[in-house]
N, C-alpha and C. Protein backbone atom coordinates (compact mmCIF):
# COMPACT_ATOMS: atom_id res chain seq x y z
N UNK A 1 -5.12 -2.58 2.41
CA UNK A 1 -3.97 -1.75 2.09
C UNK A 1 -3.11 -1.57 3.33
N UNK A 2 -1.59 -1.55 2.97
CA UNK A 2 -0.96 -1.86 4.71
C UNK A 2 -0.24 0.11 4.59
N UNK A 3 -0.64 0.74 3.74
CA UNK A 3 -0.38 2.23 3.91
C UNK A 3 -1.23 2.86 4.52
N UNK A 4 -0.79 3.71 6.04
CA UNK A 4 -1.78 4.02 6.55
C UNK A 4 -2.20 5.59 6.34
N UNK A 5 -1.04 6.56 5.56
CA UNK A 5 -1.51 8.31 5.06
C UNK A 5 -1.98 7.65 3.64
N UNK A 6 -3.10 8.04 3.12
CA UNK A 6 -3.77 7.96 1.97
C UNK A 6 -3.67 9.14 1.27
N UNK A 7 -3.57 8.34 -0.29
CA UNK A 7 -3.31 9.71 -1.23
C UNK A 7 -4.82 10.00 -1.86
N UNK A 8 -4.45 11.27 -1.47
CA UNK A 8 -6.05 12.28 -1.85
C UNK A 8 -6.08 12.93 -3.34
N UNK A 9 -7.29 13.17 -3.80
CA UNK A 9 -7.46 13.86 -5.14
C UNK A 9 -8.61 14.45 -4.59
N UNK A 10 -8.88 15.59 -5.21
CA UNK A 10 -9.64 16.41 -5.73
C UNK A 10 -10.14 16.46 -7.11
N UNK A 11 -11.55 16.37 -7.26
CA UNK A 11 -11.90 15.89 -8.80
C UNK A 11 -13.03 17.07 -8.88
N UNK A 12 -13.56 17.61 -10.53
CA UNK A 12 -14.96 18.33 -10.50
C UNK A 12 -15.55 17.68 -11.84
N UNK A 13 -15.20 16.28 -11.82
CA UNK A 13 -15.81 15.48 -13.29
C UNK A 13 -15.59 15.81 -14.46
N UNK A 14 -14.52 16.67 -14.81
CA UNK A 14 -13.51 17.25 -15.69
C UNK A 14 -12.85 15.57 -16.29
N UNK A 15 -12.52 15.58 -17.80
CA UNK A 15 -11.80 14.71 -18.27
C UNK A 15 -10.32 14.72 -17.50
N UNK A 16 -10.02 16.30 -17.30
CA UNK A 16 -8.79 16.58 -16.39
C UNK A 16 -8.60 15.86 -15.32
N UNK A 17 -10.08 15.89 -13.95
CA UNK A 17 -9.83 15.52 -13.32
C UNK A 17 -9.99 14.15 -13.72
N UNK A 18 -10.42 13.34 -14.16
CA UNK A 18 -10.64 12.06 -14.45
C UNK A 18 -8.85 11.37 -14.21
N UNK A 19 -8.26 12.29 -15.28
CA UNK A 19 -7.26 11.74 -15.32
C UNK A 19 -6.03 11.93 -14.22
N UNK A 20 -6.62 12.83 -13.26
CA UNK A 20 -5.70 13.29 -12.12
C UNK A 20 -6.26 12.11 -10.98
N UNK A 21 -7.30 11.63 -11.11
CA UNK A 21 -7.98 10.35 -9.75
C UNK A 21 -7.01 9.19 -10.23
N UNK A 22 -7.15 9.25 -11.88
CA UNK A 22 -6.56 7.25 -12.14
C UNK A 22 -5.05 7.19 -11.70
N UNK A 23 -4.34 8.97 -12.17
CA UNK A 23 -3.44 9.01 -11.98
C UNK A 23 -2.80 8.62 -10.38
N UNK A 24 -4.08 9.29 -9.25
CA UNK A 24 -4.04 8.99 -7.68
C UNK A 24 -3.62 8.11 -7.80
N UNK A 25 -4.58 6.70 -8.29
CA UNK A 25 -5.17 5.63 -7.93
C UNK A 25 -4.02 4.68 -8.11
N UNK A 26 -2.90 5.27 -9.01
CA UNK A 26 -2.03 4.30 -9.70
C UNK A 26 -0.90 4.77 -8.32
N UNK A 27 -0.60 6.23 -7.61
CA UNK A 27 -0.14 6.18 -7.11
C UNK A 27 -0.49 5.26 -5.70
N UNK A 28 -1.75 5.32 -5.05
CA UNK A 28 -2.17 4.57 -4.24
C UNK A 28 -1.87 3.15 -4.05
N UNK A 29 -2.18 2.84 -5.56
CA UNK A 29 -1.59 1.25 -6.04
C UNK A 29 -0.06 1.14 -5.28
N UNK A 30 0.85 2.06 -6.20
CA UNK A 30 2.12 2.00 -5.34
C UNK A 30 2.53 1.92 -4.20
N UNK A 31 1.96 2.56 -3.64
CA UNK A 31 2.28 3.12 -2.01
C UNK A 31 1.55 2.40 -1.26
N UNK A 32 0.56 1.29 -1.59
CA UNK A 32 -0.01 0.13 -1.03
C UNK A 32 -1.06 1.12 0.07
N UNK A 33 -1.76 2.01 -0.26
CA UNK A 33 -2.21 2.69 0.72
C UNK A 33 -3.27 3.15 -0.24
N UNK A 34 -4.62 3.31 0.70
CA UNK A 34 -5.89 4.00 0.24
C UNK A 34 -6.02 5.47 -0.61
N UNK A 35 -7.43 5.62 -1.31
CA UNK A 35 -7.34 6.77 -2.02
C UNK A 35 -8.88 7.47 -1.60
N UNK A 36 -8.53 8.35 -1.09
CA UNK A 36 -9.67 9.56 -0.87
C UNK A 36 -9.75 10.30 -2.15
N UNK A 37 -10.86 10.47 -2.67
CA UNK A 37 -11.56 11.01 -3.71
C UNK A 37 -12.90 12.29 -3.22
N UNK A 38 -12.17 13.61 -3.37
CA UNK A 38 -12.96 14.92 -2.75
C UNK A 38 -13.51 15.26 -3.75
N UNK A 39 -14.82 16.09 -3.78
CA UNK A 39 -15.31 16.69 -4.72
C UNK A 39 -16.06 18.03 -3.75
N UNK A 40 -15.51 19.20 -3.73
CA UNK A 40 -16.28 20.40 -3.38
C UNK A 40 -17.15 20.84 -3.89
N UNK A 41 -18.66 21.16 -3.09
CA UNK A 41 -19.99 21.13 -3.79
C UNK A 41 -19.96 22.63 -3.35
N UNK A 42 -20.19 23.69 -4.66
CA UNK A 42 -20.21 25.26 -4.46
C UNK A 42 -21.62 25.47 -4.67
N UNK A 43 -22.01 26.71 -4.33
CA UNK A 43 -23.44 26.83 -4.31
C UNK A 43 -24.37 26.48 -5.38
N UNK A 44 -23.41 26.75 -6.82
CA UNK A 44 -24.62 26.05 -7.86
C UNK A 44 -23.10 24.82 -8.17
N UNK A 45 -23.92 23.89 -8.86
CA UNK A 45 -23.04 22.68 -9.83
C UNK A 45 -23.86 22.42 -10.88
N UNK A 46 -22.96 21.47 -12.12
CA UNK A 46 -23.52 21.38 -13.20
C UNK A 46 -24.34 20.22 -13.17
N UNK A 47 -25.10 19.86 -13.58
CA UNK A 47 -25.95 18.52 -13.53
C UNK A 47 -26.55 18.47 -15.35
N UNK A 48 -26.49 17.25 -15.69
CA UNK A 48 -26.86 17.05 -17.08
C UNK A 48 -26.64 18.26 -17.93
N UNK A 49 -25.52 19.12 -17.55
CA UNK A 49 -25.15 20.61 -18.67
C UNK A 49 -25.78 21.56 -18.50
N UNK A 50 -26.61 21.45 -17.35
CA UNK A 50 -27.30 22.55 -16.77
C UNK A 50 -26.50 23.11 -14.98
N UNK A 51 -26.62 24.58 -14.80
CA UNK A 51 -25.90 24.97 -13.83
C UNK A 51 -27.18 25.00 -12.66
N UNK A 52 -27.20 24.41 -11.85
CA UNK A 52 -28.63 24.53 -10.88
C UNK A 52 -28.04 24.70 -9.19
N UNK A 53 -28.81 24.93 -8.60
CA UNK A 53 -28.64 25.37 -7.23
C UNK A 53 -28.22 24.27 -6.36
N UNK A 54 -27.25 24.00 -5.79
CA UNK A 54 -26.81 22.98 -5.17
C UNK A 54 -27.50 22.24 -3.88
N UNK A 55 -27.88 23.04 -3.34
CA UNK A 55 -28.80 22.60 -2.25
C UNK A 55 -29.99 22.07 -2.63
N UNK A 56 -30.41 22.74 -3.51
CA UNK A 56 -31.92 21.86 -4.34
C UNK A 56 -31.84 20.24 -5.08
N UNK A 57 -30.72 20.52 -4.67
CA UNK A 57 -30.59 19.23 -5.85
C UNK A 57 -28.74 17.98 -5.29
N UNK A 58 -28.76 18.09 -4.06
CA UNK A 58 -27.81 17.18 -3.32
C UNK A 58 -27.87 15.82 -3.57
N UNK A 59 -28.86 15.21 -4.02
CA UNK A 59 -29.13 13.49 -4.34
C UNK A 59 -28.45 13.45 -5.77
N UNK A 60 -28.64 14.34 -6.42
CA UNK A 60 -28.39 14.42 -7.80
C UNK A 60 -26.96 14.62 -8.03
N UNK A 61 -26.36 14.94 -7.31
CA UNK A 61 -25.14 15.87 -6.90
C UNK A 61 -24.06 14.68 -6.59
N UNK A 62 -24.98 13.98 -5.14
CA UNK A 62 -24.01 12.37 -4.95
C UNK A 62 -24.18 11.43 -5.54
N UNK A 63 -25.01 11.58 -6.53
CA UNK A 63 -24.73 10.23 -7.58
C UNK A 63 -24.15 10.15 -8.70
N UNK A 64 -23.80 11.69 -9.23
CA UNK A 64 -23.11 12.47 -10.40
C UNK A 64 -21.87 12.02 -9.57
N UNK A 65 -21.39 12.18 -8.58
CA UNK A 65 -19.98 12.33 -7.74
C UNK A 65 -19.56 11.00 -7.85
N UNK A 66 -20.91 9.75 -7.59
CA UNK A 66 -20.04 8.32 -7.32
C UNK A 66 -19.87 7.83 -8.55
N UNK A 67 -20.57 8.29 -9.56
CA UNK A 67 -20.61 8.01 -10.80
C UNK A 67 -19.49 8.69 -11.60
N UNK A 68 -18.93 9.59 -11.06
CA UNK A 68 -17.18 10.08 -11.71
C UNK A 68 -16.42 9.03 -11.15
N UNK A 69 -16.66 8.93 -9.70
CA UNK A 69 -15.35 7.80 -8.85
C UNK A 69 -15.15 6.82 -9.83
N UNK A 70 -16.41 6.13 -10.06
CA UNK A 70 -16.49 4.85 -10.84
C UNK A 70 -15.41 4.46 -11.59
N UNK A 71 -14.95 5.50 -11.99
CA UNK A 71 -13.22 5.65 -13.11
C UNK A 71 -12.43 5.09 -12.99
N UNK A 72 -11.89 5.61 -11.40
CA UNK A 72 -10.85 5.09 -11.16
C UNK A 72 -10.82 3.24 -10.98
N UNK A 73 -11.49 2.68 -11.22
CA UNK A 73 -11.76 1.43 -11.26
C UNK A 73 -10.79 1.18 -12.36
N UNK A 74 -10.86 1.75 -13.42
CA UNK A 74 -9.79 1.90 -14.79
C UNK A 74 -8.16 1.28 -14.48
N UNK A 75 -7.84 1.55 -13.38
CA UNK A 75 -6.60 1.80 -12.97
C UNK A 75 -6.40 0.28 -12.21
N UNK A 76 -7.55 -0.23 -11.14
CA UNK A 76 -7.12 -1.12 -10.21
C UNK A 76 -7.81 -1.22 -9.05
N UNK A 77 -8.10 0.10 -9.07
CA UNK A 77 -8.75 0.56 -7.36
C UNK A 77 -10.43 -0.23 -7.51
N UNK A 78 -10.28 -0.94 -6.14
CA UNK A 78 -12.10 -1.49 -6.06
C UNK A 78 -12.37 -0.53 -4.93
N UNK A 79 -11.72 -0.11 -3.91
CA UNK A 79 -12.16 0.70 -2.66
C UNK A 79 -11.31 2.03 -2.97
N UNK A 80 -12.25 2.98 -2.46
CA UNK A 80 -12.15 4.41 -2.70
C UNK A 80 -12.56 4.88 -1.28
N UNK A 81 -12.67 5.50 -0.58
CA UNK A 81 -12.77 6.77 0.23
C UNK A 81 -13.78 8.08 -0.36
N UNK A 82 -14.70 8.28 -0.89
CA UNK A 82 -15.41 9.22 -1.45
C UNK A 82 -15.70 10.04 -0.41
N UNK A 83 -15.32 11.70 -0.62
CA UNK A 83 -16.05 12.41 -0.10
C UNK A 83 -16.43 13.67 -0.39
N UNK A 84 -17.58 14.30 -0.27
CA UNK A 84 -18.68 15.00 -0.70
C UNK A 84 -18.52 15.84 0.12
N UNK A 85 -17.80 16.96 0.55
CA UNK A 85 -17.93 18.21 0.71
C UNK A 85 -18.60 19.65 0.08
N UNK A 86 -19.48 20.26 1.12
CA UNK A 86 -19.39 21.87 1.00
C UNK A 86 -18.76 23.31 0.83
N UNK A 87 -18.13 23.87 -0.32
CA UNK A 87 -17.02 24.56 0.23
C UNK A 87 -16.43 24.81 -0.73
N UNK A 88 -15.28 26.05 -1.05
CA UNK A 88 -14.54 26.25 -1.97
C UNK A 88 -13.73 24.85 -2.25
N UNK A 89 -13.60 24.92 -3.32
CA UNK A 89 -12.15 23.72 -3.57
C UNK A 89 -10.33 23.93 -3.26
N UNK A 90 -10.25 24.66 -2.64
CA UNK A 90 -9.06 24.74 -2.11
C UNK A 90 -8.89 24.47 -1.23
N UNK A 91 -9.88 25.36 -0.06
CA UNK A 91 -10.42 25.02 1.60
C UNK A 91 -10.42 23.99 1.56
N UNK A 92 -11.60 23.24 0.95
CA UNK A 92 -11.56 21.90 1.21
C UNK A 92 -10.62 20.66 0.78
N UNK A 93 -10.07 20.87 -0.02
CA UNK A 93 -8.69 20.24 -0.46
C UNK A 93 -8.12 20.25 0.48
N UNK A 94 -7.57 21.11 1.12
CA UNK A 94 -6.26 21.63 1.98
C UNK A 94 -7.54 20.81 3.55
N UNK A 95 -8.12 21.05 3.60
CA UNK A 95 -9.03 21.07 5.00
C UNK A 95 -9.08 19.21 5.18
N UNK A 96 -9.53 18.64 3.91
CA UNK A 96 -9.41 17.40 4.17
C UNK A 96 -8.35 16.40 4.26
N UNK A 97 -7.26 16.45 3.16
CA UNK A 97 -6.00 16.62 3.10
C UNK A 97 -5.25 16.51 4.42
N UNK A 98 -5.81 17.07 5.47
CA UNK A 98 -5.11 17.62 6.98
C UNK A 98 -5.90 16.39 8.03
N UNK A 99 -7.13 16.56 7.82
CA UNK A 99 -7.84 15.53 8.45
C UNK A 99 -7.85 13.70 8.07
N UNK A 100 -7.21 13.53 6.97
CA UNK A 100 -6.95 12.18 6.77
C UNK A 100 -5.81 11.67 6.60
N UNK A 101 -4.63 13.09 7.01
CA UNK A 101 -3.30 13.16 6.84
C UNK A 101 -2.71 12.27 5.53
N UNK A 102 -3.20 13.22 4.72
CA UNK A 102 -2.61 12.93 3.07
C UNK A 102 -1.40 13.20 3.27
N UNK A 103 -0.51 11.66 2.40
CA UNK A 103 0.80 11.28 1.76
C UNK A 103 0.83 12.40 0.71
N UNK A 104 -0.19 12.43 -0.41
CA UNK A 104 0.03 12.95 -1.48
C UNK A 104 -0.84 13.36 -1.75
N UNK A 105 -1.11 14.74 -2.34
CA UNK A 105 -2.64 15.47 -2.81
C UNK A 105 -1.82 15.56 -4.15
N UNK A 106 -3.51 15.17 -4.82
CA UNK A 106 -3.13 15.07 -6.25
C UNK A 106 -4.46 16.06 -6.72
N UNK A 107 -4.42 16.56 -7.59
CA UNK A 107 -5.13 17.78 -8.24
C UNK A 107 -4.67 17.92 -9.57
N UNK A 108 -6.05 17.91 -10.64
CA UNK A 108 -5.87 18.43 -12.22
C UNK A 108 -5.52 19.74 -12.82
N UNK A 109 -4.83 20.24 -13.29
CA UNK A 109 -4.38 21.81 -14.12
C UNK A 109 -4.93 22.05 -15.00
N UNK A 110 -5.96 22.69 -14.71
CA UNK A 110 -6.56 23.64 -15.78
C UNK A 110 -5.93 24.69 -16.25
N UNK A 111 -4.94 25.18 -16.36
CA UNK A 111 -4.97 26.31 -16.40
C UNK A 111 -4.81 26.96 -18.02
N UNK A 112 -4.77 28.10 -18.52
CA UNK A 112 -4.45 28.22 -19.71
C UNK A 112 -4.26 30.04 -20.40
N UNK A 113 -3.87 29.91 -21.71
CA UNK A 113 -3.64 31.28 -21.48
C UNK A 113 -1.62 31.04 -22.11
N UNK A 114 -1.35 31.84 -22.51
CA UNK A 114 0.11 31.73 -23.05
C UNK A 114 1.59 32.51 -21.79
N UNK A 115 0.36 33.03 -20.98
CA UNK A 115 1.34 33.52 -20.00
C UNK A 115 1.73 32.80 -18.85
N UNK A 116 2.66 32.30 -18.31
CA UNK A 116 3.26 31.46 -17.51
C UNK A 116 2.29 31.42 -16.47
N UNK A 117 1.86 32.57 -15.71
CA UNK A 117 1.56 32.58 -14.34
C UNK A 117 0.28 32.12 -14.40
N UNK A 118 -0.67 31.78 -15.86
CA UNK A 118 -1.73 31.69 -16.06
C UNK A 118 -1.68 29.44 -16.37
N UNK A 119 -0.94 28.82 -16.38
CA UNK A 119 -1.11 27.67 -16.61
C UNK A 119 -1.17 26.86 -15.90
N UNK A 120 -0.76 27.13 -14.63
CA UNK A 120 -1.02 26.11 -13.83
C UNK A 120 -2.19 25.91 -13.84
N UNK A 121 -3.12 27.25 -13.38
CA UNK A 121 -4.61 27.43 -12.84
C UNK A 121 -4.88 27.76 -11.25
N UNK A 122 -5.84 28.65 -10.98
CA UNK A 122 -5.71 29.33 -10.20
C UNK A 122 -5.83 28.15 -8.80
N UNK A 123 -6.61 26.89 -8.90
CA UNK A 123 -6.82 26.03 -7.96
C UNK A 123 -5.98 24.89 -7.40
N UNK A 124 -4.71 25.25 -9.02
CA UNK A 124 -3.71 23.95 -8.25
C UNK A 124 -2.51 24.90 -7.79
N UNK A 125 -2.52 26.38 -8.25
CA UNK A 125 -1.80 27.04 -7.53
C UNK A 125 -1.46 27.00 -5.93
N UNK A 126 -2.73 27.62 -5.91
CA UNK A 126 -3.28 28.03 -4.37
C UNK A 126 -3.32 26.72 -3.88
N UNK A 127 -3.11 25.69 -4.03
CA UNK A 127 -2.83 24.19 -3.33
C UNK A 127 -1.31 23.80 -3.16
N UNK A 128 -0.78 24.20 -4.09
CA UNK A 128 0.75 24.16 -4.45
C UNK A 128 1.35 25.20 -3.22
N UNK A 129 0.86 26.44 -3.00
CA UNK A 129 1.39 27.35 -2.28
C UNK A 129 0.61 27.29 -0.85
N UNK A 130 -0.01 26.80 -0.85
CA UNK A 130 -0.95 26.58 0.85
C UNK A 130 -0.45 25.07 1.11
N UNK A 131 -0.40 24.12 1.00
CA UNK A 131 -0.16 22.36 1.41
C UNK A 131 0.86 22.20 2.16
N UNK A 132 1.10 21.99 3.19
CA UNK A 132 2.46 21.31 3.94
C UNK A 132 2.83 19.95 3.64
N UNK A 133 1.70 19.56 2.49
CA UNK A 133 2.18 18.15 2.11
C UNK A 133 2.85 18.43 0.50
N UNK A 134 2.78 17.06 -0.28
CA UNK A 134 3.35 17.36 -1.47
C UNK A 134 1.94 17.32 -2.30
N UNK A 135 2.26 17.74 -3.24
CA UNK A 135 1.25 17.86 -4.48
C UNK A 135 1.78 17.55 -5.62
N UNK A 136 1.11 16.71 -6.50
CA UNK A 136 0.96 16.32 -7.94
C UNK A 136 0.17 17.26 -8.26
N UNK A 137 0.50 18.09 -9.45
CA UNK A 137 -0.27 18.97 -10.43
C UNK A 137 -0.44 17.84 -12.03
N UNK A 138 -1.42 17.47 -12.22
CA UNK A 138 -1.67 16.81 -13.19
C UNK A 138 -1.65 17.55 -14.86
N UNK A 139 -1.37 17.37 -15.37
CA UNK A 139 -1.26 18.43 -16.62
C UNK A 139 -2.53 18.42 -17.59
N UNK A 140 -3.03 19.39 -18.07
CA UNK A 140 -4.50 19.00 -18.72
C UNK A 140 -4.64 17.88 -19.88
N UNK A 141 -5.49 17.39 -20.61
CA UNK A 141 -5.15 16.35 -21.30
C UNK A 141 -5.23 17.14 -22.68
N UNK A 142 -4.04 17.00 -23.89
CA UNK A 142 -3.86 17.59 -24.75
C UNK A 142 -3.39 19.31 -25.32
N UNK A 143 -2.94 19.97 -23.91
CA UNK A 143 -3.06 20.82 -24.44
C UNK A 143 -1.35 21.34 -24.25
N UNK A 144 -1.27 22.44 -24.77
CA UNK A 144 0.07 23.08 -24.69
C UNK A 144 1.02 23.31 -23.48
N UNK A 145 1.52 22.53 -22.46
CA UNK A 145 2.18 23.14 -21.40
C UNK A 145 3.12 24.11 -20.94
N UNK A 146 3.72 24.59 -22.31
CA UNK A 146 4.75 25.87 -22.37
C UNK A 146 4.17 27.25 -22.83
N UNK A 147 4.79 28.35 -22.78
CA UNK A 147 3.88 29.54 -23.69
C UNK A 147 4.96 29.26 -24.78
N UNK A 148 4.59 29.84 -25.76
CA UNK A 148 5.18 29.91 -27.14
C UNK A 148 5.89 30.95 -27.10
């Protein structure tokens, strides 16, 4: 790749995020430049639909993680940047983001609820309003983006 700021995502194996990495990946494609793929590991995570203690269970944790990346293959991408952080998902968004001097942070919208201030979601907010870079807010898949 002859782009040397790489565009970053933040993923938590959400269909959302799924579709916020391919979405990266297509930008990456463009911009002829690499894609970092973050995933913030909080004290518990889900594993097979169960919520378990994160530290007990870290092997399980990075193979659930490379096994989301796998996706973006969908798009084009054979090389990825994976990384496996400790840490809120904002911190570390914003924290890594800075350290690999991200072109573009890309992040999925959860958010929901009929009241405006409630759709973005509280995590692509606080990325939107903390980043000195730009941000893609990805929109959730199927659901309402306006209030009624």
């Amino acid at each position: 790749m002859s782009g040397e700021r790489p565009v970053l995502v933040g993923i938590d194996g959400s269909a959302d995020a799924r579709r916020a990495m391919c979405l990266a990946g297509d930008y990456a494609l463009a911009l002829r430049t690499g894609l970092v793929i973050v995933h913030a590991v909080g004290l518990t995570e889900v594993i097979d639909g169960r919520r378990v203690v994160a530290v007990e269970h870290s092997a399980e944790i990075a193979e659930q993680f490379s096994s989301w990346c796998e996706a973006v293959r969908t798009v084009g991408i054979d090389e990825w940047t994976p990384m496996l952080h400790d840490g809120a998902p904002v911190d570390t968004i914003l924290r890594v983001a800075e350290e690999v001097d991200a072109a573009l942070v890309v992040v999925g919208r959860q958010g929901s609820g009929k009241r405006p201030e409630l759709l973005l979601g509280s995590t692509a907010h606080q990325i939107v309003e903390n980043s000195p870079r730009p941000v893609l807010v990805v929109p959730p898949i199927g659901r309402v983006t306006h209030p009624d």
